[in-house]
PDB file of N, CA and C in Angstrom:
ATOM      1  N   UNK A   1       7.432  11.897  11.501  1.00  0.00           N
ATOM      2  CA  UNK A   1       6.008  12.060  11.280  1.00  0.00           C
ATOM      3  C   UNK A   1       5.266  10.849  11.843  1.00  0.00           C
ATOM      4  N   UNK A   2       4.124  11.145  11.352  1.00  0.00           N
ATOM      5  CA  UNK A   2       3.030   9.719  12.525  1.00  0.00           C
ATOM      6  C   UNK A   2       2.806   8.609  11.423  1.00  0.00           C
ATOM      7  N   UNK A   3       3.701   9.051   9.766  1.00  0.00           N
ATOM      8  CA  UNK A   3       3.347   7.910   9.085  1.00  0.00           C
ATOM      9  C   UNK A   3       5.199   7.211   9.097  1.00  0.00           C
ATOM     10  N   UNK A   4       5.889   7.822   9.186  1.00  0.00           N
ATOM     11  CA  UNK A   4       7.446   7.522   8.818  1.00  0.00           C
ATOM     12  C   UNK A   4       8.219   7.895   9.668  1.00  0.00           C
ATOM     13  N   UNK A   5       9.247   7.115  10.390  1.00  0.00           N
ATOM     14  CA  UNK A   5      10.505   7.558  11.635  1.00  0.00           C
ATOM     15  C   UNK A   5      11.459   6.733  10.659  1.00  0.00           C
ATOM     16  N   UNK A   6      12.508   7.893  10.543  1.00  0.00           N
ATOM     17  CA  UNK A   6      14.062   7.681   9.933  1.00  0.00           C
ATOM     18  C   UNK A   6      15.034   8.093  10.924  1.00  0.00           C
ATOM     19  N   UNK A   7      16.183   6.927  11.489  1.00  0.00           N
ATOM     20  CA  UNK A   7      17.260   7.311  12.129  1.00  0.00           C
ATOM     21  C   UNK A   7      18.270   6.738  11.222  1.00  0.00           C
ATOM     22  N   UNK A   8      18.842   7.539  10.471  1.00  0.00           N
ATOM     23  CA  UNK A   8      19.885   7.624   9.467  1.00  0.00           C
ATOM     24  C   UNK A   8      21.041   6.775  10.277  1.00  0.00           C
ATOM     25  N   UNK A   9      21.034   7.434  10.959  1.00  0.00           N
ATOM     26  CA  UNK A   9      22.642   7.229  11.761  1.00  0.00           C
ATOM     27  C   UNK A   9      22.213   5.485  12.823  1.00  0.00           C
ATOM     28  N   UNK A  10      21.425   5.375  12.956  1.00  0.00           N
ATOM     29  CA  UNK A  10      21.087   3.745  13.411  1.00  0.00           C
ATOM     30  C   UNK A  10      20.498   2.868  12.549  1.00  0.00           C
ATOM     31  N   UNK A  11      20.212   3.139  11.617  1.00  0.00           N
ATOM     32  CA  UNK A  11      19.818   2.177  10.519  1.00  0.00           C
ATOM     33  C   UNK A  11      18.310   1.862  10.733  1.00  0.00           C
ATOM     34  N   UNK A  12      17.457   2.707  11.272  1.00  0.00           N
ATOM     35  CA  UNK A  12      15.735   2.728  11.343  1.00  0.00           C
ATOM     36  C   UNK A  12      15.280   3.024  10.522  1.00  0.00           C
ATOM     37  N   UNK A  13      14.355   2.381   9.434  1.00  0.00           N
ATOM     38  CA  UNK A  13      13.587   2.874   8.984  1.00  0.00           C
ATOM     39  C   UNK A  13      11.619   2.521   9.269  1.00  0.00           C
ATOM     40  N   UNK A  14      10.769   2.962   9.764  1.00  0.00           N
ATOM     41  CA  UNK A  14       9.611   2.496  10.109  1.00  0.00           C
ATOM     42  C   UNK A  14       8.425   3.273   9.900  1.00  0.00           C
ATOM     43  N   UNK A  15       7.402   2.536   9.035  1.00  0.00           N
ATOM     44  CA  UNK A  15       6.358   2.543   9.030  1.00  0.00           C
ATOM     45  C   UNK A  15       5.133   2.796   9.690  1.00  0.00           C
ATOM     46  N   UNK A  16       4.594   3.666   9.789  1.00  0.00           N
ATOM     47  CA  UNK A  16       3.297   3.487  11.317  1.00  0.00           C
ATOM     48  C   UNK A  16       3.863   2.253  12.438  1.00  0.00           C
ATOM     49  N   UNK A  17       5.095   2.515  12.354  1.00  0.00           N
ATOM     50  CA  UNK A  17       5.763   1.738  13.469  1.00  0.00           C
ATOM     51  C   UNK A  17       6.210   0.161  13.675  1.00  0.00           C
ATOM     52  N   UNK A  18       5.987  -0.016  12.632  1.00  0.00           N
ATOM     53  CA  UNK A  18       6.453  -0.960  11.747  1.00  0.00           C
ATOM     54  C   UNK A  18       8.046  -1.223  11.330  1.00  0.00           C
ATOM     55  N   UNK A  19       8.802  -2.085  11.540  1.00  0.00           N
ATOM     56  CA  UNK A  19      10.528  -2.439  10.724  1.00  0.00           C
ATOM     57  C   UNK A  19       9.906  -2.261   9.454  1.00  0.00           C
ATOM     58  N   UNK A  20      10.639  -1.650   8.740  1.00  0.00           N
ATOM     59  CA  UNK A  20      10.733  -1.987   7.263  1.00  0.00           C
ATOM     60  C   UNK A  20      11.193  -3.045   6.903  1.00  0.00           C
ATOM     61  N   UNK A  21      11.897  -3.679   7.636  1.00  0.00           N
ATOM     62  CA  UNK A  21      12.593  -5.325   6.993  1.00  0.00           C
ATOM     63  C   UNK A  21      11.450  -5.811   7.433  1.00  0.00           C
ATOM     64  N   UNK A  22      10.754  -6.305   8.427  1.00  0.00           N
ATOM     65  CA  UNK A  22       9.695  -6.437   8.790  1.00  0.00           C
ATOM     66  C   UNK A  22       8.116  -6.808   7.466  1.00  0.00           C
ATOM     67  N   UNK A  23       8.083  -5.156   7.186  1.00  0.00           N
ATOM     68  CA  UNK A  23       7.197  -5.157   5.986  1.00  0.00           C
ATOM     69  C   UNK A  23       7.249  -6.065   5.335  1.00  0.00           C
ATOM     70  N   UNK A  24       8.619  -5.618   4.574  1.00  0.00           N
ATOM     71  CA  UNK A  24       9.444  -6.262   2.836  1.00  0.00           C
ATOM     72  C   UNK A  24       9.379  -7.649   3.066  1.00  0.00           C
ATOM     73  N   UNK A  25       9.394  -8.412   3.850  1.00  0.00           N
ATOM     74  CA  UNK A  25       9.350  -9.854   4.538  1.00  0.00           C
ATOM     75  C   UNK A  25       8.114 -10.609   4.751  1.00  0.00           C
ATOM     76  N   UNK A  26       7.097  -9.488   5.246  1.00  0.00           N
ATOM     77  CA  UNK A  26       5.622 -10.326   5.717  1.00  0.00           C
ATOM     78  C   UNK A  26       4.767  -9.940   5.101  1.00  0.00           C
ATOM     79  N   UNK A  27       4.695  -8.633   4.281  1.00  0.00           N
ATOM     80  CA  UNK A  27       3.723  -8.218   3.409  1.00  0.00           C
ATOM     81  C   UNK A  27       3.662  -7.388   2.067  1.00  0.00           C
ATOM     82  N   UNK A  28       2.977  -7.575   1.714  1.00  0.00           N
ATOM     83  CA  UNK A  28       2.958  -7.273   0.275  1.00  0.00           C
ATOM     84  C   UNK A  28       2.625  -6.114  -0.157  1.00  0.00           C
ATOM     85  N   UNK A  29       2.933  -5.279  -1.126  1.00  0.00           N
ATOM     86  CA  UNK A  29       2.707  -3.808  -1.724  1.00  0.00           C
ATOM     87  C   UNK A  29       1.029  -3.156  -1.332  1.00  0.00           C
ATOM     88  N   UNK A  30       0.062  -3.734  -1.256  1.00  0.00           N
ATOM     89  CA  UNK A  30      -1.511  -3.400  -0.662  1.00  0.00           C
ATOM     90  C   UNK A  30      -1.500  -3.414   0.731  1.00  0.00           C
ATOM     91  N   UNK A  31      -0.890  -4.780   1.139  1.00  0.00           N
ATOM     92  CA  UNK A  31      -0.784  -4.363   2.679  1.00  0.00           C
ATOM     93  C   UNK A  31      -0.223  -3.140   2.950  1.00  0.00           C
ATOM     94  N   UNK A  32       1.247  -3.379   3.157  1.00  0.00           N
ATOM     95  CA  UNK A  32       1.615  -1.454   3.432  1.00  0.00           C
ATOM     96  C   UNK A  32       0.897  -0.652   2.646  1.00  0.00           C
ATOM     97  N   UNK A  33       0.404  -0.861   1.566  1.00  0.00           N
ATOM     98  CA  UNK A  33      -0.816   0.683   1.206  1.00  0.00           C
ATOM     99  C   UNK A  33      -1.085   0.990   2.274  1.00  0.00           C
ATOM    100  N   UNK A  34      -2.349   0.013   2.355  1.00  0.00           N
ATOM    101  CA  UNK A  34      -3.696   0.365   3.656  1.00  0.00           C
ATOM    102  C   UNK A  34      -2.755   0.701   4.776  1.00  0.00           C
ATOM    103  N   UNK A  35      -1.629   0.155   4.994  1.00  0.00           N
ATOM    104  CA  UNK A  35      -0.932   0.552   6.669  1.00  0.00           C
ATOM    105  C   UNK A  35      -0.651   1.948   6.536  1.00  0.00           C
ATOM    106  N   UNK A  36      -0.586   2.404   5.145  1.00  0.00           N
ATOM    107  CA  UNK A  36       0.096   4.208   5.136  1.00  0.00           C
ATOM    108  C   UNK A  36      -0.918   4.678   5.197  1.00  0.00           C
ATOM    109  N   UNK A  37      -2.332   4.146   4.401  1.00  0.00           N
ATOM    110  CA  UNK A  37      -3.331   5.029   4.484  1.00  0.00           C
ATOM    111  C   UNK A  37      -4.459   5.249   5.683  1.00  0.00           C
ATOM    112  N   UNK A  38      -4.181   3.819   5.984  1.00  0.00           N
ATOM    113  CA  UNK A  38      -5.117   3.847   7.527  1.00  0.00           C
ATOM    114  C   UNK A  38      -4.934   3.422   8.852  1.00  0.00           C
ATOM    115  N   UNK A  39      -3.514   3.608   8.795  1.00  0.00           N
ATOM    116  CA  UNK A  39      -2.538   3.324   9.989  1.00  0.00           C
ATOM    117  C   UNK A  39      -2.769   2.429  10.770  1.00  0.00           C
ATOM    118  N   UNK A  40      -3.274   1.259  10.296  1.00  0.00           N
ATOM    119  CA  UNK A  40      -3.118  -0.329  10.641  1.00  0.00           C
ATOM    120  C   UNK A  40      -2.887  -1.170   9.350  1.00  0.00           C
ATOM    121  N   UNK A  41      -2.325  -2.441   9.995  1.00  0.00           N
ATOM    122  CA  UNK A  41      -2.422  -3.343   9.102  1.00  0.00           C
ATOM    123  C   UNK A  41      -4.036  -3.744   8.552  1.00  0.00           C
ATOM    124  N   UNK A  42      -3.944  -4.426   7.355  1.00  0.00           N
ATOM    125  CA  UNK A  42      -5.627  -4.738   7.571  1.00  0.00           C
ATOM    126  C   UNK A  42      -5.911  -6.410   7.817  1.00  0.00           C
ATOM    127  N   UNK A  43      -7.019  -6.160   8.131  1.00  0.00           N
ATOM    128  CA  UNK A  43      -7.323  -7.510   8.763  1.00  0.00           C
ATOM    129  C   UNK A  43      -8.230  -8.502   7.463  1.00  0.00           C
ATOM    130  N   UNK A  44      -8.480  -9.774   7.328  1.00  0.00           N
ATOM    131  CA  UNK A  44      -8.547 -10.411   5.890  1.00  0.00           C
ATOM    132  C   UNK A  44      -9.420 -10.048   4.914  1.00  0.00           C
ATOM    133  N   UNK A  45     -10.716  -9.060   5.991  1.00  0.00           N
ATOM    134  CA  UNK A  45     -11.636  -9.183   4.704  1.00  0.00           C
ATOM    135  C   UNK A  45     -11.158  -7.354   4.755  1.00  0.00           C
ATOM    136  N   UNK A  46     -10.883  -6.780   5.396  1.00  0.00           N
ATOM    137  CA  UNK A  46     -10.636  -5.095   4.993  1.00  0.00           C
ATOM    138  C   UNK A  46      -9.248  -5.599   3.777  1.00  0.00           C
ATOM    139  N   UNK A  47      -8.588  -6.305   3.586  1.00  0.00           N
ATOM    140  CA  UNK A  47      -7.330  -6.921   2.849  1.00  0.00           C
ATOM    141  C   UNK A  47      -8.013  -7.112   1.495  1.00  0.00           C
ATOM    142  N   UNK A  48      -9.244  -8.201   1.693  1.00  0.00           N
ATOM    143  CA  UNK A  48      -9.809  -8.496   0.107  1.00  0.00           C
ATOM    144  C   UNK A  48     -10.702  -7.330  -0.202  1.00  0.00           C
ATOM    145  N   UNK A  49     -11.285  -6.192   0.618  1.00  0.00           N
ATOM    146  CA  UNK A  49     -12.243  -5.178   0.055  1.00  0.00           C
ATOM    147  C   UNK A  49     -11.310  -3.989  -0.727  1.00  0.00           C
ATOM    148  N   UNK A  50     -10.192  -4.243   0.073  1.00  0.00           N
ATOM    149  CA  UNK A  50      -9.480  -2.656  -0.935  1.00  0.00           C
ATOM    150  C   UNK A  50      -8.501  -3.553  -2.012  1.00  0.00           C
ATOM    151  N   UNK A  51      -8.262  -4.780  -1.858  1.00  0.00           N
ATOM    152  CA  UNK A  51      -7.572  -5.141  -3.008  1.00  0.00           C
ATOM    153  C   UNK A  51      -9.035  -5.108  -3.852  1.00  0.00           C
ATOM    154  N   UNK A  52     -10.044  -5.115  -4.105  1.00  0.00           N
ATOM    155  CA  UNK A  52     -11.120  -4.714  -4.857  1.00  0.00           C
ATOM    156  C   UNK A  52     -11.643  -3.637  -5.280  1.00  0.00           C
ATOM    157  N   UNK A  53     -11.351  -3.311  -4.316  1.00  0.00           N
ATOM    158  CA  UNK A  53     -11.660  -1.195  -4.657  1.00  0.00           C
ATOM    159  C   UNK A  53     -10.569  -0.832  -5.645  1.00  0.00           C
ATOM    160  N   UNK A  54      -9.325  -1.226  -5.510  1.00  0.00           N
ATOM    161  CA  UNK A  54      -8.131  -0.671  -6.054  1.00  0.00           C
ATOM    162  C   UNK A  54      -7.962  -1.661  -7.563  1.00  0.00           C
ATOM    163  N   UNK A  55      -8.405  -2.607  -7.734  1.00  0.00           N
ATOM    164  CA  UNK A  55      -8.432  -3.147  -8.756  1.00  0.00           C
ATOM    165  C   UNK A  55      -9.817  -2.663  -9.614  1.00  0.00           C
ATOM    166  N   UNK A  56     -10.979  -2.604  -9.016  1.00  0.00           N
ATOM    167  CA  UNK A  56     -11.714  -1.583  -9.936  1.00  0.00           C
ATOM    168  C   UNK A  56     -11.065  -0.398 -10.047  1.00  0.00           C
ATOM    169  N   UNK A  57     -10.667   0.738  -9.528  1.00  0.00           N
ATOM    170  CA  UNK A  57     -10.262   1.934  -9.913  1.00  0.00           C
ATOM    171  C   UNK A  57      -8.984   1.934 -10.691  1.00  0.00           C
ATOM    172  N   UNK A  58      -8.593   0.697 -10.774  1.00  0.00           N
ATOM    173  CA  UNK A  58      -7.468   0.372 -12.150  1.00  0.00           C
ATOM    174  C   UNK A  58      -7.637   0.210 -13.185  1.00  0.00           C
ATOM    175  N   UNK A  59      -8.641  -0.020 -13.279  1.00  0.00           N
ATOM    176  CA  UNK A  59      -9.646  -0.449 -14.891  1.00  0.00           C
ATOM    177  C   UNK A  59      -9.383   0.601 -15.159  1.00  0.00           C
ATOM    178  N   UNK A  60      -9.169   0.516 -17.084  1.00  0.00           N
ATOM    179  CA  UNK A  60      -9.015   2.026 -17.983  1.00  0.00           C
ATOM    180  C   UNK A  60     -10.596   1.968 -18.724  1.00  0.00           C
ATOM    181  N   UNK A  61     -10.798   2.773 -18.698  1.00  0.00           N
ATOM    182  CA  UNK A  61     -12.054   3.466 -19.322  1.00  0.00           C
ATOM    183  C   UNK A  61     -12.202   2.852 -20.886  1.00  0.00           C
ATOM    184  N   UNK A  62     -13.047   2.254 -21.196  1.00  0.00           N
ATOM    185  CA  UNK A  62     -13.151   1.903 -22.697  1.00  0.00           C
ATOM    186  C   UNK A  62     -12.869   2.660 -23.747  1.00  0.00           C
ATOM    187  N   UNK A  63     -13.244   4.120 -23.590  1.00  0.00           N
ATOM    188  CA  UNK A  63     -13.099   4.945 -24.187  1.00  0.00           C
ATOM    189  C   UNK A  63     -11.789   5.624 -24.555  1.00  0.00           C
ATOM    190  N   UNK A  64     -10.981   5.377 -23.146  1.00  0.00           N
ATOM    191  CA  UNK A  64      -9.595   5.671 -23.369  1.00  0.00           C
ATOM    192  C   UNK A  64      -9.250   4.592 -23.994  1.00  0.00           C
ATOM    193  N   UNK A  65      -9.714   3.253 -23.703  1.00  0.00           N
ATOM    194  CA  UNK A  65      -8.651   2.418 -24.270  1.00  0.00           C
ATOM    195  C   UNK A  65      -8.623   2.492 -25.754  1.00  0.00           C
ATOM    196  N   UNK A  66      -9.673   2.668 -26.161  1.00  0.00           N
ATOM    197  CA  UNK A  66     -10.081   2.583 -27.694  1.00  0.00           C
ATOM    198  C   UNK A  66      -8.994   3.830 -28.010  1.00  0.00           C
ATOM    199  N   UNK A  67      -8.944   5.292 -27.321  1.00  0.00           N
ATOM    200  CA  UNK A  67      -8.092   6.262 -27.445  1.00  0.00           C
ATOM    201  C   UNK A  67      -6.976   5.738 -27.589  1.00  0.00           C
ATOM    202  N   UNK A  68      -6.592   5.051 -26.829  1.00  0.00           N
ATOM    203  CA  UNK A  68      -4.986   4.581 -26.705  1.00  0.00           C
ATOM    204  C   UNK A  68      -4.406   3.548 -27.869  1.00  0.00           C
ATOM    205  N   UNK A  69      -5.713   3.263 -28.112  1.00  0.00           N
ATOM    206  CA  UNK A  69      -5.226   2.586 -29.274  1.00  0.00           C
ATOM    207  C   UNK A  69      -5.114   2.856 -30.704  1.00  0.00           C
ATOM    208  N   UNK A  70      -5.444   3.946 -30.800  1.00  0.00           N
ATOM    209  CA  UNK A  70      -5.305   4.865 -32.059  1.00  0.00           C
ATOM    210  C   UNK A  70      -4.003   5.817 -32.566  1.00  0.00           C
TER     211      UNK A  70
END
């Protein structure tokens, strides 16, 4: 596919074209997000805007939390 190439039998595994040892080595769990979701790496400030987007949309709802705590 145009997000993942697997050659079982040669030991490839890659990312939007990317080594996976590669990844696991130079970047961190948000980086490869954005590389799966927008088929580049991101560059520093697209890096700090979705680690922001994704940390607001992590927040639990007050309402649940109060739920959750019951």
């Amino acid at each position: 596919s145009t997000i993942t190439y697997i050659d079982g039998d040669k030991g490839i595994l890659r990312h939007r074209g990317y080594d996976i040892k590669d990844l696991a080595e130079k970047s961190d769990f948000l980086e490869v997000a954005y590389l799966l979701i927008y088929g580049e790496l991101p560059s520093i400030e697209q890096y700090n805007n979705f680690t922001k987007q994704v940390a607001h949309h992590s927040l639990v709802n007050e309402r649940l939390h109060y739920l959750f705590q019951t």
